[in-house]
C-alpha atoms as a PDB file:
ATOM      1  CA  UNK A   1      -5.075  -0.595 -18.199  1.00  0.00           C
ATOM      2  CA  UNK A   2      -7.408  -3.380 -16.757  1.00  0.00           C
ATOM      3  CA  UNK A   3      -9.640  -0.345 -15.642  1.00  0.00           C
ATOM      4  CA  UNK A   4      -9.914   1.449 -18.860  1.00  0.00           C
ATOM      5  CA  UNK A   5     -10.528  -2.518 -20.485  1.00  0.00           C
ATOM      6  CA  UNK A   6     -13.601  -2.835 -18.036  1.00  0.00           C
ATOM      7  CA  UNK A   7     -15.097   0.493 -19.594  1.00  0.00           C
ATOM      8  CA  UNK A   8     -14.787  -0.369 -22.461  1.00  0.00           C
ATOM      9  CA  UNK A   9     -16.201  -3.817 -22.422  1.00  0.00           C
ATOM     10  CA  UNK A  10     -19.060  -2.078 -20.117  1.00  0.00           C
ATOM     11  CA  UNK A  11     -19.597   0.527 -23.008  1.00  0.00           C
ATOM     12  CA  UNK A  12     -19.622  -2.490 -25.475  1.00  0.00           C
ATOM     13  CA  UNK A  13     -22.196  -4.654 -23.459  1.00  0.00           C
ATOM     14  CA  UNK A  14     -24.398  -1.861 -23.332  1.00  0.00           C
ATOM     15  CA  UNK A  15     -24.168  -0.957 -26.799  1.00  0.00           C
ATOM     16  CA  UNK A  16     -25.222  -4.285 -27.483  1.00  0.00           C
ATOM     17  CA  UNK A  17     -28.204  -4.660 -25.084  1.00  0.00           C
ATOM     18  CA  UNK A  18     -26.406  -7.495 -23.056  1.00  0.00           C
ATOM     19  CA  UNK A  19     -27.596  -6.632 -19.115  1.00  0.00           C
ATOM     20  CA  UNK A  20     -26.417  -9.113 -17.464  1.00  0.00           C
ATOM     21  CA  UNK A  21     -22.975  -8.810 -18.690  1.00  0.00           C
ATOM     22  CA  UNK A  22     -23.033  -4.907 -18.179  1.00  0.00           C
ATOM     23  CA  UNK A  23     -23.650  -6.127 -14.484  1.00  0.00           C
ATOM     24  CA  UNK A  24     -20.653  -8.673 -13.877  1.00  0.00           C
ATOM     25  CA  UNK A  25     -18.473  -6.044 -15.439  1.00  0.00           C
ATOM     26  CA  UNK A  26     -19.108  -2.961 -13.325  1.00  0.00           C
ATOM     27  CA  UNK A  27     -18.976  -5.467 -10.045  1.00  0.00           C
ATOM     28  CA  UNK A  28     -15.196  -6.303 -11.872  1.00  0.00           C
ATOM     29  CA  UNK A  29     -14.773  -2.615 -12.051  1.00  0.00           C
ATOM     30  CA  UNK A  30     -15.841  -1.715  -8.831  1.00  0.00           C
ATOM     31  CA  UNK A  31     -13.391  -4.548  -7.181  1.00  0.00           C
ATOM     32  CA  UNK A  32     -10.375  -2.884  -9.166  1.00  0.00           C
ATOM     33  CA  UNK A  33     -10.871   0.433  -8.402  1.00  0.00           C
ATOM     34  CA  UNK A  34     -11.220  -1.022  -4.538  1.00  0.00           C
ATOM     35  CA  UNK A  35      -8.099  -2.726  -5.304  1.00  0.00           C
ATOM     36  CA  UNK A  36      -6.402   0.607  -6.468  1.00  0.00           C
ATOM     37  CA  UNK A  37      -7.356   2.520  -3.912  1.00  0.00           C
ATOM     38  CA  UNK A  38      -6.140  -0.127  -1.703  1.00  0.00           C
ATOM     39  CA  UNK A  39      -2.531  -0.338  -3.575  1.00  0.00           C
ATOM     40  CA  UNK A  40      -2.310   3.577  -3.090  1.00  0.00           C
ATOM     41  CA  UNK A  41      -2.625   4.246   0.459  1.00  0.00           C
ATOM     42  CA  UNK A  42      -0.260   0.956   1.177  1.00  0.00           C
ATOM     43  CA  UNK A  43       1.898   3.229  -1.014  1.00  0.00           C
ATOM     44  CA  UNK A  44       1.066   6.194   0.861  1.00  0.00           C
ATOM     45  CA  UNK A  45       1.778   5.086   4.258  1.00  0.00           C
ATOM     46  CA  UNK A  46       5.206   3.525   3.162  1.00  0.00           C
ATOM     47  CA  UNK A  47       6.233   6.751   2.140  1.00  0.00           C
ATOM     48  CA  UNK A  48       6.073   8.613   5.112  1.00  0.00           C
ATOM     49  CA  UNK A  49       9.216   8.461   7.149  1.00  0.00           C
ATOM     50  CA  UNK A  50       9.795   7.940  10.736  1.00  0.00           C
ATOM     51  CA  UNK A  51      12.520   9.845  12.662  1.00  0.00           C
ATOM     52  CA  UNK A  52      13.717   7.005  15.585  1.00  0.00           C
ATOM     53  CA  UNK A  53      16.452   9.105  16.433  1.00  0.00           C
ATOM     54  CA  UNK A  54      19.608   7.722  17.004  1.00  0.00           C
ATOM     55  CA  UNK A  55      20.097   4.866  19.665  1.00  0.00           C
ATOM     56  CA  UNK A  56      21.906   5.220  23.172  1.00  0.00           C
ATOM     57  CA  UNK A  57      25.330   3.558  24.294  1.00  0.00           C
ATOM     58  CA  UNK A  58      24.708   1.663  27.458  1.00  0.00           C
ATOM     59  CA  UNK A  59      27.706   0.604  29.758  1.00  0.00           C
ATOM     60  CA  UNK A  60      27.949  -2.993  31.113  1.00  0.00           C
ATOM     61  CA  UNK A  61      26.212  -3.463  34.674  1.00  0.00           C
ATOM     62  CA  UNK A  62      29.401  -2.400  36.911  1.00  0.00           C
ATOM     63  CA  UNK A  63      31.089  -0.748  34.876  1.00  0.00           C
ATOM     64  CA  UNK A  64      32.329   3.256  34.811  1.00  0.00           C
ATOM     65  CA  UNK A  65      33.438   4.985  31.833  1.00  0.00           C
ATOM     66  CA  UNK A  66      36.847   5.304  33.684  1.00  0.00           C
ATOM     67  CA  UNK A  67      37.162   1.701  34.684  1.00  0.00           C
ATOM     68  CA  UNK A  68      36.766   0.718  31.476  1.00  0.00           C
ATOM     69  CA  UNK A  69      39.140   3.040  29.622  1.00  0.00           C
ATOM     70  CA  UNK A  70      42.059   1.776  32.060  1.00  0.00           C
ATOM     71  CA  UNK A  71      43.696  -2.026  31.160  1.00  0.00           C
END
């Protein structure tokens, strides 16, 4: 939406002859489509999923599976 606004105050400042306006507006442009393309491949890397695999059970220093299944 704010994109398709900036083109079409660009296409109105040109229609009208005003320069320096035409200017200031494609910079804006040019800083939200930046801003876009920033937003997109933040989205883009958070969709990719990482397998960690599933964590190991460690046994207390000393300690034997069969010493510590006996009371």
């Amino acid at each position: 939406m704010i994109r398709d606004n900036l083109i079409a105050r660009i296409a109105e400042a040109e229609r009208e002859g005003w320069l320096g306006e035409v200017e200031g507006l494609k910079a804006s442009l040019a800083g939200a489509e930046d801003k876009l393309a920033q937003g997109d491949a933040l989205v883009k890397r958070q969709s990719i999923a990482v397998e960690l695999g599933m964590p190991g059970v460690r046994q207390p220093a000393g300690t034997t599976e069969a010493t510590r299944a006996t009371p």
